[in-house]
C-alpha atoms as a PDB file:
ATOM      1  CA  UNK A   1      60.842  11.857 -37.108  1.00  0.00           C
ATOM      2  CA  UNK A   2      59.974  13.166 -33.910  1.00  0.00           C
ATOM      3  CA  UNK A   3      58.264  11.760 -30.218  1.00  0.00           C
ATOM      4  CA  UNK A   4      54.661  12.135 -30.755  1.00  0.00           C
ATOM      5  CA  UNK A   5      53.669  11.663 -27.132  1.00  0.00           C
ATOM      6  CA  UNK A   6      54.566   9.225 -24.216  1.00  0.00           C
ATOM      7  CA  UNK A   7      51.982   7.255 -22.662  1.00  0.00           C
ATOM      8  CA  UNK A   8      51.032   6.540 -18.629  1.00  0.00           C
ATOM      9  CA  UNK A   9      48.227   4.511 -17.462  1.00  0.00           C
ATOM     10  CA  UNK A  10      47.141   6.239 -14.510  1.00  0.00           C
ATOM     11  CA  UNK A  11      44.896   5.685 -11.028  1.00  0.00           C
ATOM     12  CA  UNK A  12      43.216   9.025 -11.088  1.00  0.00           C
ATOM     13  CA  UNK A  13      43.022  10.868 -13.997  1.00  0.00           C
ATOM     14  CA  UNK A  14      41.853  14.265 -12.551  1.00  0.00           C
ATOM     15  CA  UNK A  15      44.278  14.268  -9.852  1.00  0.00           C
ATOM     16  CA  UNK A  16      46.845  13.615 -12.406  1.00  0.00           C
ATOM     17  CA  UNK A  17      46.026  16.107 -14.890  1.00  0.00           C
ATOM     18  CA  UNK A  18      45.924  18.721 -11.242  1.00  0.00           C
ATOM     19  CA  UNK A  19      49.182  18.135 -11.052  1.00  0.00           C
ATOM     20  CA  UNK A  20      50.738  18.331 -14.169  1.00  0.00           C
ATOM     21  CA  UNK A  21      48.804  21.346 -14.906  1.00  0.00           C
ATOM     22  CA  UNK A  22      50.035  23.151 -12.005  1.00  0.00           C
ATOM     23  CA  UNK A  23      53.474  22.096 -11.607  1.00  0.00           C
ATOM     24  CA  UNK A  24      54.366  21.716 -15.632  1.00  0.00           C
ATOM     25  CA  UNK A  25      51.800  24.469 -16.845  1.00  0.00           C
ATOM     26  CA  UNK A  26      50.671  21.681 -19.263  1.00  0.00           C
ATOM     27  CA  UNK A  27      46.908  21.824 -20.264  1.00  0.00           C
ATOM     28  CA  UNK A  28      44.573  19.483 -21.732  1.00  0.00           C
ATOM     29  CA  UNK A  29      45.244  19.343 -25.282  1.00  0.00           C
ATOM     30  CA  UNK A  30      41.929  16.894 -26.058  1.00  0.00           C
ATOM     31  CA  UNK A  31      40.226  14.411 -22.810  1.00  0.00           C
ATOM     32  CA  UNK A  32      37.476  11.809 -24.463  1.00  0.00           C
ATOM     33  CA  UNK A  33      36.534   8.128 -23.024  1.00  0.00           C
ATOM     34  CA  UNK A  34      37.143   4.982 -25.461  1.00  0.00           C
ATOM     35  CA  UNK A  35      35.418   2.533 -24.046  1.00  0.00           C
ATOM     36  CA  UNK A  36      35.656   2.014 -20.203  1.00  0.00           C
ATOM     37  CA  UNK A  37      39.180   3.814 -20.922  1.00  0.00           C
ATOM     38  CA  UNK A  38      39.572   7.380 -19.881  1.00  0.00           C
ATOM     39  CA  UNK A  39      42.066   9.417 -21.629  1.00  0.00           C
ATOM     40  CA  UNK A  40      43.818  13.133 -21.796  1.00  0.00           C
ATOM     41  CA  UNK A  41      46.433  14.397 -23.934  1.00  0.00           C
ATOM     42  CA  UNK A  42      48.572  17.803 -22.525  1.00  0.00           C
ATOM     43  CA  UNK A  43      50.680  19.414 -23.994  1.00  0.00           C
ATOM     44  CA  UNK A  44      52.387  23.103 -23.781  1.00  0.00           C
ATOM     45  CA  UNK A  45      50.685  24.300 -26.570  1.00  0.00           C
ATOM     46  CA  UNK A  46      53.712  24.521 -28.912  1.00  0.00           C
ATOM     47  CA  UNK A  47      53.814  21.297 -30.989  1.00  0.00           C
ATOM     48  CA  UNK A  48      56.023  19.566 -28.230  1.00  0.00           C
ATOM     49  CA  UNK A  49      55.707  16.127 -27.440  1.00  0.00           C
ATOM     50  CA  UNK A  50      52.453  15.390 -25.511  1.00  0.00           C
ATOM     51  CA  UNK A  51      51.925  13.346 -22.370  1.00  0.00           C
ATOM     52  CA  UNK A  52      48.766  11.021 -22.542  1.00  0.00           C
ATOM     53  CA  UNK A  53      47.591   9.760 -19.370  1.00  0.00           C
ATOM     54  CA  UNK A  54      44.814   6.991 -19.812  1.00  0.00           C
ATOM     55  CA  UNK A  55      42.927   5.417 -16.701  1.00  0.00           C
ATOM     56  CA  UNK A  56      41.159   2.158 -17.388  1.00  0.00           C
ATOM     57  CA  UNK A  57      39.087   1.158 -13.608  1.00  0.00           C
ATOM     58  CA  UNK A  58      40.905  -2.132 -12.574  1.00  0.00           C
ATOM     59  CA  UNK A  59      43.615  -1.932 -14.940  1.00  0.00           C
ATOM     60  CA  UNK A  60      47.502  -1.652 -14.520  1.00  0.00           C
ATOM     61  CA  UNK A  61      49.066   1.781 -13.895  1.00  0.00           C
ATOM     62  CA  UNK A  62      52.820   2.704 -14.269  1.00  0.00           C
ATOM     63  CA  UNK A  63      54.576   2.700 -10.641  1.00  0.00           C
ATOM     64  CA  UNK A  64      57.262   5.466 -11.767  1.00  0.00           C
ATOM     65  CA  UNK A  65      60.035   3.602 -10.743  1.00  0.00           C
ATOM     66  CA  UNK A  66      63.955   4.075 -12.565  1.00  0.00           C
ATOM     67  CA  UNK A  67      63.030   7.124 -14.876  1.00  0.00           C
ATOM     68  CA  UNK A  68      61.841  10.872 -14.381  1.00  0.00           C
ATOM     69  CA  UNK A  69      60.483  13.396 -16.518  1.00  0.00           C
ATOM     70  CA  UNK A  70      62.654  16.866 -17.001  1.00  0.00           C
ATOM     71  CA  UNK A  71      60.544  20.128 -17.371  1.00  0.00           C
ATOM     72  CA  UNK A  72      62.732  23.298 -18.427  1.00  0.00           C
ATOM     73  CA  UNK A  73      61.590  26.448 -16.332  1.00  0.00           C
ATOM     74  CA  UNK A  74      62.333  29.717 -15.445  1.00  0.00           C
ATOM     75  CA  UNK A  75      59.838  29.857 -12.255  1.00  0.00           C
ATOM     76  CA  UNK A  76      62.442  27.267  -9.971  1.00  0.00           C
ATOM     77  CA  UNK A  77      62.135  28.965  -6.548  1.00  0.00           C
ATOM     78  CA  UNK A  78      58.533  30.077  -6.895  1.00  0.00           C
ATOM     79  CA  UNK A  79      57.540  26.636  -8.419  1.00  0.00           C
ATOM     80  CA  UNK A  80      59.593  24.730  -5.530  1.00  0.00           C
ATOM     81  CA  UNK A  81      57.455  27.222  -3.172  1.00  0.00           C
ATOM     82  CA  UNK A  82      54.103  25.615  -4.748  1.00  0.00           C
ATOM     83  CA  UNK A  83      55.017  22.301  -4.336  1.00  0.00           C
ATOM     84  CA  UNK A  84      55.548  22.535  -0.978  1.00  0.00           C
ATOM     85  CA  UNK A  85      52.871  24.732  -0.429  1.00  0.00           C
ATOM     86  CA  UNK A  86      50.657  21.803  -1.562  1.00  0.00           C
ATOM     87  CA  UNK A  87      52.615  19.240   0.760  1.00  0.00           C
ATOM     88  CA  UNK A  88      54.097  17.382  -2.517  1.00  0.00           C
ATOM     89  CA  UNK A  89      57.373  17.052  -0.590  1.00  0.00           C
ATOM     90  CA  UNK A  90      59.868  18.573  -2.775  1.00  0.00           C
ATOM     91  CA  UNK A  91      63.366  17.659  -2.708  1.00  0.00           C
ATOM     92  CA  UNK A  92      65.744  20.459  -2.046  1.00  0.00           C
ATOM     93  CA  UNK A  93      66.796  22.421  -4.958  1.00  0.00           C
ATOM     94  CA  UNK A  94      70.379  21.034  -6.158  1.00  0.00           C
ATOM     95  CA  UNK A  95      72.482  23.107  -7.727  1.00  0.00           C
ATOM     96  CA  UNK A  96      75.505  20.769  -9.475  1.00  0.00           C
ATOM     97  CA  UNK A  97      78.529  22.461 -11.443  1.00  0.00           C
ATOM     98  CA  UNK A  98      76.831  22.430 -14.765  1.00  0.00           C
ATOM     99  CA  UNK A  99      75.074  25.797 -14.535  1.00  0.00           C
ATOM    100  CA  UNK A 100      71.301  24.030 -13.723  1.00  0.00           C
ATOM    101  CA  UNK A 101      69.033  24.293 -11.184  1.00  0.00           C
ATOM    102  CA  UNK A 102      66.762  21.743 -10.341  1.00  0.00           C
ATOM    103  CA  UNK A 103      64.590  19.709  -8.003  1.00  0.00           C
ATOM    104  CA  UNK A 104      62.203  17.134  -7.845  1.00  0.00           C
ATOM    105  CA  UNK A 105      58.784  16.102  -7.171  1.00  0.00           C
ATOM    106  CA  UNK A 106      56.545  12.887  -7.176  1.00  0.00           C
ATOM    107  CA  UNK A 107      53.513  12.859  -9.462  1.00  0.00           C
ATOM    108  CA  UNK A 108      49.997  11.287  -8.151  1.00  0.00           C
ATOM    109  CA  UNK A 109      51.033   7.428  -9.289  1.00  0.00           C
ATOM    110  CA  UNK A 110      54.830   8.129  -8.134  1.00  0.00           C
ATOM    111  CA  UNK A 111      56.545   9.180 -11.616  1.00  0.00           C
ATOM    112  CA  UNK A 112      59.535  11.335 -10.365  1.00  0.00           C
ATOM    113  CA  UNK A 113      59.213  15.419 -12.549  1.00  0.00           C
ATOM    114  CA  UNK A 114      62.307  17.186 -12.165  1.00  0.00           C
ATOM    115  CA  UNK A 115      61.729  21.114 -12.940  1.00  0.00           C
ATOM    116  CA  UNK A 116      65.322  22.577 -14.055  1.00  0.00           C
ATOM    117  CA  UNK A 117      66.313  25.609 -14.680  1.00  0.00           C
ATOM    118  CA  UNK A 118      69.352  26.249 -17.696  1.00  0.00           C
ATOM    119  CA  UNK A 119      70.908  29.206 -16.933  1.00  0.00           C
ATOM    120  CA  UNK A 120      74.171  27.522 -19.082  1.00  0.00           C
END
């Protein structure tokens, strides 16, 4: 058994999929309405577990708070650069004694993506 995908209901599903697709390198796996509901799947490409973002006008969307989401990449200083190129406020890249890398970011509805490097 694996984790198929992991849902958020979002506020603006274009500006969310922007940002995922340039600060995870996720694309668009499948996008399709149901309803007044608009959905996307991305993924990596690689038969990982997807991230579905679904925007429903007037309905509830996740707040981010008390969790993040941890991308693995080998890009840290030139992805922090892009972040705060595009004023996303990056937090400082933390180095702790575990041989990582990381920092973190805020996406569009305030979900907290940490990109990490494992050099370990």
């Amino acid at each position: 058994m694996h984790l198929q995908h992991i849902t958020f209901r979002v506020k603006d599903l274009d500006r969310t999929i922007a940002f995922y697709e340039t600060m995870t390198e996720l694309r668009v796996d499948r996008r399709f309405t149901a309803g007044v509901a608009e959905l996307a799947f991305l993924s990596n490409g690689e038969g990982e577990t997807q991230l579905e973002f679904i925007h429903i006008p007037g309905g509830q969307t996740f707040e981010g708070k008390g969790m993040f989401l941890c991308f693995a990449t080998d890009k840290l200083e030139p992805m922090h650069a892009l972040a705060a190129e595009l004023d996303l406020n990056p937090s400082p890249i933390q180095e702790p004694d575990d041989g990582t890398r990381y920092f973190y970011v805020y996406d569009p509805d305030g979900v907290s993506v940490q990109l990490r490097s494992f050099t370990a």
